[in-house]
Protein backbone atom coordinates (compact mmCIF):
# COMPACT_ATOMS: atom_id res chain seq x y z
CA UNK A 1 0.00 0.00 0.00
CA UNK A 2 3.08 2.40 -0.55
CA UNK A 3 1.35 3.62 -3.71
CA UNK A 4 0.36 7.51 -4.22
CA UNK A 5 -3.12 7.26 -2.69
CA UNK A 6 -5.98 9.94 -3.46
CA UNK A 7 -7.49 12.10 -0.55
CA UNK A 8 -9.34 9.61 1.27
CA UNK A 9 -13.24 10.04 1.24
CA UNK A 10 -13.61 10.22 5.12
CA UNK A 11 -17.22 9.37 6.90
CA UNK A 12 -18.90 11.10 9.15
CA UNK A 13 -19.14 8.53 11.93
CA UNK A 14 -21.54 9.48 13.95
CA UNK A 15 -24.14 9.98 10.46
CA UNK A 16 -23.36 5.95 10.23
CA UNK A 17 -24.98 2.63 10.53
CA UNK A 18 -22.95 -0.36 10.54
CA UNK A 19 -24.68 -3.87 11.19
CA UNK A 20 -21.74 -6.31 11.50
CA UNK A 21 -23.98 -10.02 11.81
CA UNK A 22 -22.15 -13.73 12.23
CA UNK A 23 -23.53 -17.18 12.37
CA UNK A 24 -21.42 -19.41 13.90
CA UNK A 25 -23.64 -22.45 15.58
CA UNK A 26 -26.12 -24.37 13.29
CA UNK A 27 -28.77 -26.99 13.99
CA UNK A 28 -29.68 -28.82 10.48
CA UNK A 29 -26.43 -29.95 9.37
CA UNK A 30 -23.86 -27.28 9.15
CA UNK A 31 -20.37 -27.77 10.87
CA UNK A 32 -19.68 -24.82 13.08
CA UNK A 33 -18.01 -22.02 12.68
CA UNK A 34 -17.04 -20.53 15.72
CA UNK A 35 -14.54 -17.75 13.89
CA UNK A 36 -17.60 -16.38 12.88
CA UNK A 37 -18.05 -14.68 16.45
CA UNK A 38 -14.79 -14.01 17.17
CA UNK A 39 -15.16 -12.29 13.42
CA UNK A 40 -17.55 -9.52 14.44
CA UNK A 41 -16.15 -8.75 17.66
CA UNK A 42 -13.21 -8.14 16.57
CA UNK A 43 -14.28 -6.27 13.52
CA UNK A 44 -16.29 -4.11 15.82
CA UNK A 45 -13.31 -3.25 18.06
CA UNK A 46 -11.31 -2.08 14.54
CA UNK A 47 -14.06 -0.05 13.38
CA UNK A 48 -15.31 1.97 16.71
CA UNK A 49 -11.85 1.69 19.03
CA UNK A 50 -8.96 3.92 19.05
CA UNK A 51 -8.23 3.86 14.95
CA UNK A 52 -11.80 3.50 14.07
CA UNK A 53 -13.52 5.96 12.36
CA UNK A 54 -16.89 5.12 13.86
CA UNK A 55 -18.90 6.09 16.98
CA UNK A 56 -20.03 2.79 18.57
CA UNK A 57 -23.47 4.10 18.88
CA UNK A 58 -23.65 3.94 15.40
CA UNK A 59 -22.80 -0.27 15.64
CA UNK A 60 -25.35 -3.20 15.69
CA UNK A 61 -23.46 -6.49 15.97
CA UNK A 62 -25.93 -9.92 15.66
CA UNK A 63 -24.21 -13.18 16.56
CA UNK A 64 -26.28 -16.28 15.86
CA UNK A 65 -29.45 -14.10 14.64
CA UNK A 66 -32.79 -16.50 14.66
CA UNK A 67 -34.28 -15.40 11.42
CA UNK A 68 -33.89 -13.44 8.39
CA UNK A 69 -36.66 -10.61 9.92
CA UNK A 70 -33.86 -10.55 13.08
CA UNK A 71 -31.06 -8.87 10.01
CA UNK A 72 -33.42 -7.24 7.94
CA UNK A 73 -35.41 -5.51 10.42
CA UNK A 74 -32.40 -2.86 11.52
CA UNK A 75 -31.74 -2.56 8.38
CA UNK A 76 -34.93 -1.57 7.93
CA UNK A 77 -34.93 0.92 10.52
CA UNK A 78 -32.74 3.05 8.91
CA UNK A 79 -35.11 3.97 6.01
CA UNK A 80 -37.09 5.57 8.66
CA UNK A 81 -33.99 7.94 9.80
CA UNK A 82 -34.88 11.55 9.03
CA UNK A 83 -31.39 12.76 7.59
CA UNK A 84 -29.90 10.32 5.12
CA UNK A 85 -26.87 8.69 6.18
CA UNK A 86 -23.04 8.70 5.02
CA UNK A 87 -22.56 5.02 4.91
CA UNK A 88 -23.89 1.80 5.42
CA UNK A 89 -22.34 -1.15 6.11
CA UNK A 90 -23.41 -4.54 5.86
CA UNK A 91 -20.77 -6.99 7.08
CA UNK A 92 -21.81 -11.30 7.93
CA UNK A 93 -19.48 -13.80 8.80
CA UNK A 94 -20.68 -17.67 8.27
CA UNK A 95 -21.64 -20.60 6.27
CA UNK A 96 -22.71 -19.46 2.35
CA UNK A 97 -25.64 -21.46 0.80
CA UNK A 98 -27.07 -21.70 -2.64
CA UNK A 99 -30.60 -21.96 -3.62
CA UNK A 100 -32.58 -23.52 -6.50
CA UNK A 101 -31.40 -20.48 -8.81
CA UNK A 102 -27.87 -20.51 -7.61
CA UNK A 103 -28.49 -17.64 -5.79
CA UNK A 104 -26.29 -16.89 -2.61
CA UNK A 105 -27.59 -17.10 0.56
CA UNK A 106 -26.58 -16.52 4.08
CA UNK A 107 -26.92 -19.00 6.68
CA UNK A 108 -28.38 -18.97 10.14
CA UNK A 109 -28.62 -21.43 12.47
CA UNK A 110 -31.77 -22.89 11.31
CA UNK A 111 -30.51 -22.90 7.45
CA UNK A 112 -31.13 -26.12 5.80
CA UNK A 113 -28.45 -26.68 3.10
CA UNK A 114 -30.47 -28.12 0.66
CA UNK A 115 -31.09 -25.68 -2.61
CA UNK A 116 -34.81 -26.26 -2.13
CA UNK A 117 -34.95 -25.78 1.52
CA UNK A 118 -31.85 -22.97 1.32
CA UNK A 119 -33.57 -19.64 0.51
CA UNK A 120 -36.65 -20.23 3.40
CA UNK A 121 -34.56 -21.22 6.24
CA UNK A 122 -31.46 -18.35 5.26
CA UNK A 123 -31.01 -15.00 5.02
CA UNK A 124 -31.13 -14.59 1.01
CA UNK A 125 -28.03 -11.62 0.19
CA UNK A 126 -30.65 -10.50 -2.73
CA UNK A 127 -33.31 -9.27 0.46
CA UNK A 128 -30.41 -7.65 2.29
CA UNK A 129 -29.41 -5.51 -0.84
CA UNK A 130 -32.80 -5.26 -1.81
CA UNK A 131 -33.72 -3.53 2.18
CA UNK A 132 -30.30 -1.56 2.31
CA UNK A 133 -31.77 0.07 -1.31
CA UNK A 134 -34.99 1.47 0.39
CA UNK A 135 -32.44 3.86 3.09
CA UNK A 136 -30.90 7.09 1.45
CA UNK A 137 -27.30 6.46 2.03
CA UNK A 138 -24.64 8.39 0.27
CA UNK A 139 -22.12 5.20 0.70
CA UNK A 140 -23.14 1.38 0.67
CA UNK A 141 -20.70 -1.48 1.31
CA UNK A 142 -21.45 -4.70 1.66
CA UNK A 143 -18.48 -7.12 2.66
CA UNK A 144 -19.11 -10.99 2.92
CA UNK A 145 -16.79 -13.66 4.57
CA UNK A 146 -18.55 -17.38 3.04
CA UNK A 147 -18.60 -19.41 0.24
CA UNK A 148 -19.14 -18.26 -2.86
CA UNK A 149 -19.63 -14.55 -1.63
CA UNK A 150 -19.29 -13.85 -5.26
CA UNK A 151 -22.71 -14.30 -6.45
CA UNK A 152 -23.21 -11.57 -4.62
CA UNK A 153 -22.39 -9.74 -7.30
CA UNK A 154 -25.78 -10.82 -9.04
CA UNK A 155 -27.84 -9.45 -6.52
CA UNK A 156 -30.52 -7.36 -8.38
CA UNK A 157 -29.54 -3.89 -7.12
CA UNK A 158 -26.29 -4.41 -5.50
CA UNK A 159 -25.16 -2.28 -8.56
CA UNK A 160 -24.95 0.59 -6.60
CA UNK A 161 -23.24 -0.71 -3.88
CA UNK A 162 -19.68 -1.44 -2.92
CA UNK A 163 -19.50 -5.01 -2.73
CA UNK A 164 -15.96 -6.44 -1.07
CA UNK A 165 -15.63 -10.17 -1.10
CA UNK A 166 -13.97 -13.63 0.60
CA UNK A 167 -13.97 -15.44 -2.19
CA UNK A 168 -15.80 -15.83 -6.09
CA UNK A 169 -18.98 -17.78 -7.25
CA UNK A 170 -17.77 -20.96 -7.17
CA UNK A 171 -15.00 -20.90 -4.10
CA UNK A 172 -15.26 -21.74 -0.70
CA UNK A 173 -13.90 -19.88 2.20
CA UNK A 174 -11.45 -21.09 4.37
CA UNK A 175 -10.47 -20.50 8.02
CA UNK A 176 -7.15 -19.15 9.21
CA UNK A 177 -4.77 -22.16 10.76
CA UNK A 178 -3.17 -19.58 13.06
CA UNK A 179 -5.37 -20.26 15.88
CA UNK A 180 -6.36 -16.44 16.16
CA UNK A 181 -10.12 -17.82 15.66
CA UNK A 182 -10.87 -16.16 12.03
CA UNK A 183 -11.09 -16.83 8.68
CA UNK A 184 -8.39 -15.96 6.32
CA UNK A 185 -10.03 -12.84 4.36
CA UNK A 186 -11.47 -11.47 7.77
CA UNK A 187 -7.77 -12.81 9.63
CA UNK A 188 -6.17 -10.59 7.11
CA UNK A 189 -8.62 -7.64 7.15
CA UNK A 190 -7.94 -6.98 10.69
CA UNK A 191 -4.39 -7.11 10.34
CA UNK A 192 -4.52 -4.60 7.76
CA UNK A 193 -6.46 -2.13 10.14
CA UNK A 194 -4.75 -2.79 13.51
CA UNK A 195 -1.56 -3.26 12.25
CA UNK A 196 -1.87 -0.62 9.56
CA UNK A 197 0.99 0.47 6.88
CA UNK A 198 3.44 2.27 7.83
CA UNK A 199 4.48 3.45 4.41
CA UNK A 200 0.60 3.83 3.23
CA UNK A 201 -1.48 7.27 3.38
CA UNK A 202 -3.06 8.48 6.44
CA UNK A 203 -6.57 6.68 6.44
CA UNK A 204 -6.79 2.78 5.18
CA UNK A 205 -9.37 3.13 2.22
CA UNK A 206 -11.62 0.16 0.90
CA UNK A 207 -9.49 0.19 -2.10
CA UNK A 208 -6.01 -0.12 -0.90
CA UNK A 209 -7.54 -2.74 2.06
CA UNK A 210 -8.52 -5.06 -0.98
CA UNK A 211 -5.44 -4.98 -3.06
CA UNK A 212 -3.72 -5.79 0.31
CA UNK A 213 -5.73 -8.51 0.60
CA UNK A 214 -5.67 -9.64 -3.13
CA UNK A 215 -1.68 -9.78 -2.97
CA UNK A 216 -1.78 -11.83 0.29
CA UNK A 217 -4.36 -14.30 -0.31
CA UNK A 218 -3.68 -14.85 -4.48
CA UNK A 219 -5.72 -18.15 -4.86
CA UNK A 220 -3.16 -19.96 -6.49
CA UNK A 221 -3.39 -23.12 -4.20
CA UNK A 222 -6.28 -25.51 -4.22
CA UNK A 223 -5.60 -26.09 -0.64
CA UNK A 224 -4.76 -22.14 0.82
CA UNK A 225 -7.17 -19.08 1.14
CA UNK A 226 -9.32 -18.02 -2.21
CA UNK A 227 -8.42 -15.17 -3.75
CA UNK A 228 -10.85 -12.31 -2.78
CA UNK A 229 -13.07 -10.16 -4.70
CA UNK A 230 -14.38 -6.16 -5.08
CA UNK A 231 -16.80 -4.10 -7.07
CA UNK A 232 -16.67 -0.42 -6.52
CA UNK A 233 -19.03 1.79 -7.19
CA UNK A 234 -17.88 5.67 -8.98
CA UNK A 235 -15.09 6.73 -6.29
CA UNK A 236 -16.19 3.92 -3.40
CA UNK A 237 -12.86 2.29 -3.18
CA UNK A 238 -11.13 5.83 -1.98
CA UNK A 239 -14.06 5.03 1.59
CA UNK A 240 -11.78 5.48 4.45
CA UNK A 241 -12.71 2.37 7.65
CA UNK A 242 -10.25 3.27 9.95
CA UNK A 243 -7.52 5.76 10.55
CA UNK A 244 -3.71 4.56 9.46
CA UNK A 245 -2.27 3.57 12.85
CA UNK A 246 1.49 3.34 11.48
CA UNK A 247 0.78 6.21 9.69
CA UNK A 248 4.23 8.36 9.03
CA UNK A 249 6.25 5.07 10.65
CA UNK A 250 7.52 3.77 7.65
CA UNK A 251 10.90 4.64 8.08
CA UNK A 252 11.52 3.78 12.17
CA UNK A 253 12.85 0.57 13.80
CA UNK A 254 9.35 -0.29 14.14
CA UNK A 255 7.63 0.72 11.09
CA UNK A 256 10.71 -0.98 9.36
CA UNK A 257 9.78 -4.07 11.32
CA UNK A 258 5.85 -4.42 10.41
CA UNK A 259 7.04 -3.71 6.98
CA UNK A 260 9.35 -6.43 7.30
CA UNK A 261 6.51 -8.75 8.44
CA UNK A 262 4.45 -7.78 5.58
CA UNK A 263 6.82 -8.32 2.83
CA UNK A 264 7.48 -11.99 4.26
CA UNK A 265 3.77 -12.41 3.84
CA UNK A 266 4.01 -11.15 0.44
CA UNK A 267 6.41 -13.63 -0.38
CA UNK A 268 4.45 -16.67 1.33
CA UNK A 269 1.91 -15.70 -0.68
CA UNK A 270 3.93 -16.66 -3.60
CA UNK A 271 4.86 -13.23 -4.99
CA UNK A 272 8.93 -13.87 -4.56
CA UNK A 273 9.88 -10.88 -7.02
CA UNK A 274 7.74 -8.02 -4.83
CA UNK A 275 8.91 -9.55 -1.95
CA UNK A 276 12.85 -9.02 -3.07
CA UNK A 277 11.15 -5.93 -4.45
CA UNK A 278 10.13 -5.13 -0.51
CA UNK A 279 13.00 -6.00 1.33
CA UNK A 280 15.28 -4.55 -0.76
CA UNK A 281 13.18 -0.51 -0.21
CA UNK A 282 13.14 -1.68 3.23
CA UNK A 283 17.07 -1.57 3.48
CA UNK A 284 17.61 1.33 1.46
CA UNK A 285 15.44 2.82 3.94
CA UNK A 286 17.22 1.61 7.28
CA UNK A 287 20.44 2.16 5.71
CA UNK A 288 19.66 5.88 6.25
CA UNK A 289 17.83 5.96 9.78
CA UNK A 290 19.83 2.65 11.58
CA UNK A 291 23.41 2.66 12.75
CA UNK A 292 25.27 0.19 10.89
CA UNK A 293 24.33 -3.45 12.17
CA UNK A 294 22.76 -6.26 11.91
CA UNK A 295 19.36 -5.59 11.89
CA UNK A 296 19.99 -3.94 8.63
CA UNK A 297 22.27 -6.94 6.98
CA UNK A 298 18.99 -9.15 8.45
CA UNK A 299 17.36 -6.71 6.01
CA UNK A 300 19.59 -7.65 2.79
CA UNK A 301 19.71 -11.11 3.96
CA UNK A 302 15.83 -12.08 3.51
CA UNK A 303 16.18 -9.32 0.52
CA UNK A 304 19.13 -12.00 -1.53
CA UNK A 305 17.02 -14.70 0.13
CA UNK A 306 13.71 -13.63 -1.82
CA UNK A 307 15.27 -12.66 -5.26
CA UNK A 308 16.77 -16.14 -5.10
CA UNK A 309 13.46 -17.27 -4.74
CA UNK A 310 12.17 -15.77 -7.61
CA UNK A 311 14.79 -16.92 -9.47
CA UNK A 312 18.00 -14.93 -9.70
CA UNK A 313 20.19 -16.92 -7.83
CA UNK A 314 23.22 -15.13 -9.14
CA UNK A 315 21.86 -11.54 -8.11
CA UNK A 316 21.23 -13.46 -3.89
CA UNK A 317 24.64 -14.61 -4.06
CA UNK A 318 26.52 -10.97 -4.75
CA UNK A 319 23.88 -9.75 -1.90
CA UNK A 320 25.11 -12.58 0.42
CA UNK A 321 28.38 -12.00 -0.09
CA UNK A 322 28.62 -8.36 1.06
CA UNK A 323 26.49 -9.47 4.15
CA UNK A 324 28.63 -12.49 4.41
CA UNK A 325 31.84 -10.08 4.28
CA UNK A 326 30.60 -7.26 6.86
CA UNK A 327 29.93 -9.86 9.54
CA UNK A 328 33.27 -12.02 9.25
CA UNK A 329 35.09 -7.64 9.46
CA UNK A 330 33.10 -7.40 12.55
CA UNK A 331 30.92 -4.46 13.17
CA UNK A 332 31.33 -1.00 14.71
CA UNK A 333 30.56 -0.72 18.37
CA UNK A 334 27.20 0.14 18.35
CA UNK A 335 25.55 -2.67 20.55
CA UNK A 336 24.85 -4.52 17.93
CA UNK A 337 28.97 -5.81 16.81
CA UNK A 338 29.36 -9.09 15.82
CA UNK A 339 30.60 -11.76 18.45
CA UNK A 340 33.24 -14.42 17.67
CA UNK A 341 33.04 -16.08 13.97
CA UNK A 342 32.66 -19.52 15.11
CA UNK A 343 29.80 -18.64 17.66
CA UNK A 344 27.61 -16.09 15.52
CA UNK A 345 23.88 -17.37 14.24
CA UNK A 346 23.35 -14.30 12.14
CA UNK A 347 26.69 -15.22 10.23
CA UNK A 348 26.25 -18.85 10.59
CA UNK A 349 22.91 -18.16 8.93
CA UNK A 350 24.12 -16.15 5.88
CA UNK A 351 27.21 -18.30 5.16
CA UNK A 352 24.26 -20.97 5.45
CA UNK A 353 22.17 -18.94 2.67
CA UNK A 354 25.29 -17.63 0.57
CA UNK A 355 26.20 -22.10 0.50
CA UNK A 356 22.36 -22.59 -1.00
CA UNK A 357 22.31 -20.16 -3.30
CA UNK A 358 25.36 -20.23 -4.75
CA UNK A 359 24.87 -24.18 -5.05
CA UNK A 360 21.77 -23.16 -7.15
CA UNK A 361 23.80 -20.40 -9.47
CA UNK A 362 25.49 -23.33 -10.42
CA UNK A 363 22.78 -26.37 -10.95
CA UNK A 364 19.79 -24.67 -10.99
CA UNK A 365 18.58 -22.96 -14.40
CA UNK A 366 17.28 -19.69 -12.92
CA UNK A 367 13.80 -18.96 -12.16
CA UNK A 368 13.22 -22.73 -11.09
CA UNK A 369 14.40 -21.71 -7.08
CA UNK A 370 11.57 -22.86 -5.06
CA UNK A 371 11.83 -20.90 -2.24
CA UNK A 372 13.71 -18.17 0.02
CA UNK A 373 16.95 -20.02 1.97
């Protein structure tokens, strides 16, 4: 998200309404999904707490709601508001459904997943955009964590409204095997607004959140995350949900260091080159505000070990070898000098790194490396 970012379109939060609804117990079938719950709370904290653009008065949050008239009758409500409102938010975590017509639907605990029985025992997304049409609202988002969130994108009038998505048509959502108790897209979401980017602009807008989240969960793996969808509406994606909270960070030891964690994510995600790309801006940029040391030859390390990885195994071993180099001269005595040769990991691991790539500049026809060393 270091790109050149338009002025963000800010909200007023108290003119809001955001319903925030999971479904995470089910009694006809369905396995549970407890994420779901931990989902919305957490999603609430991000959007009303300290970075949150959002007054929590203006919150509803439904876990487990009994019915379809339990969603759709808040959302209701707010047709009846005298003033229209700046935004409305529609966010559900849980089980997806089809129907008869392959229409997407969103379960509750009762849902029956049966395409006959689906669209009487659900919530059906096509009522939800249908209700959220009848309330003035300058903004409307809709984001949905299930399977096959993107038939959402049929909806009759969900045209006008910003639609942000887990997953296409046909995909299923997946949960997050960190044990933090979400699902990837919503795992990742929340990173992206409590962690924030410290080299991004000063509000994180819809549109940036999504290419984050496009980059980190590509879809290239039957077995890993889908890769997420959006549909903005005119200038939509430029919506501000939270204030930056590494805002102006970007080059400190700990901006540098969630930057760091982020471009190792990048590169897990399978995009090697941008993750080179990362590291490599990353210790341009400590050069100039660290002493010489090793957090900055840590820096070029994963940098060589990432360009190896995406296949210049050549171009990791010249890297290597200048990190390789300044630890064996020592460093300057800055709390951070290298200890004795024999008994030094960070040197022990770059000769380690410098041995695997240089074994694959010579075997290995480039752009076949696997992975980072």
């Amino acid at each position: 998200m270091s790109r050149l970012s338009p002025e963000p379109v800010v909200p007023d939060g108290m003119n809001a309404r955001l319903l925030l609804v999971g479904a995470s117990s089910f009694v006809r079938g369905l396995p549970p999904l407890p994420a779901a719950a931990a989902d919305v709370r957490d999603l609430a904290q991000a959007l009303t707490g300290a970075d949150g653009l959002f007054d929590p008065s203006s919150l509803t949050t439904l876990t487990d709601p009994v019915d379809a008239a339990h969603v759709l009758g808040p959302l209701a409500s707010y047709a009846e508001l005298t003033d229209p409102l700046d935004l409305l938010l529609f966010y559900y975590a849980g089980h997806g459904v089809n129907d008869e017509a392959k229409r997407l639907c969103l379960a509750l605990p009762g849902t029956v997943d049966l395409p006959q029985a689906a669209r009487r025992t659900s919530l059906p997304v096509d009522d939800v955009v249908a209700v959220m049409g009848t309330v003035r609202a300058r903004h409307r988002v809709v984001i949905l964590d299930c399977c096959y969130a993107g038939r959402a994108l049929d909806a009759p009038g969900a045209a006008d409204v910003h639609l942000l998505l887990a997953c296409d048509r046909t995909s299923k959502a997946s949960t997050d095997p960190s044990g933090e108790g979400t699902t990837h897209f919503t795992a990742e979401l929340l990173r992206r607004l409590t962690e924030g980017a410290p080299d991004g602009p000063s509000h994180l807008l819809l549109g940036d959140l999504y290419r984050g989240l496009a980059e980190m969960l590509p879809g290239r793996s039957p077995l890993g995350p889908p890769r997420p969808l959006q549909r903005a509406v005119d200038l939509s994606g430029d919506l501000a949900l939270a204030r930056n909270p590494a805002y102006g960070t970007g080059r400190t030891v700990r901006g540098l260091a969630v930057r760091a964690r982020e471009a190792e994510r990048t590169g897990r995600a399978g995009h090697a080159r941008r993750a080179a790309e990362l590291f490599g801006l990353i210790a341009d940029d400590a050069s100039q505000v660290l002493p010489p040391g090793r957090e900055l030859l840590r820096y070029r390390r994963a940098q060589a070990a990432w360009t190896g990885a995406a296949g210049d195994p050549g171009a990791a071993v010249a890297l290597l070898e200048a990190v390789v180099a300044r630890l064996e001269a020592g460093l300057p005595e800055d709390g951070r000098g290298a200890g004795p040769a024999g008994d030094d990991d960070d040197l022990r691991a770059a000769r380690a790194s410098l041995a695997h790539w240089s074994a694959r500049a010579d075997a290995v026809t480039p752009g076949r490396a696997p992975g980072p060393g």
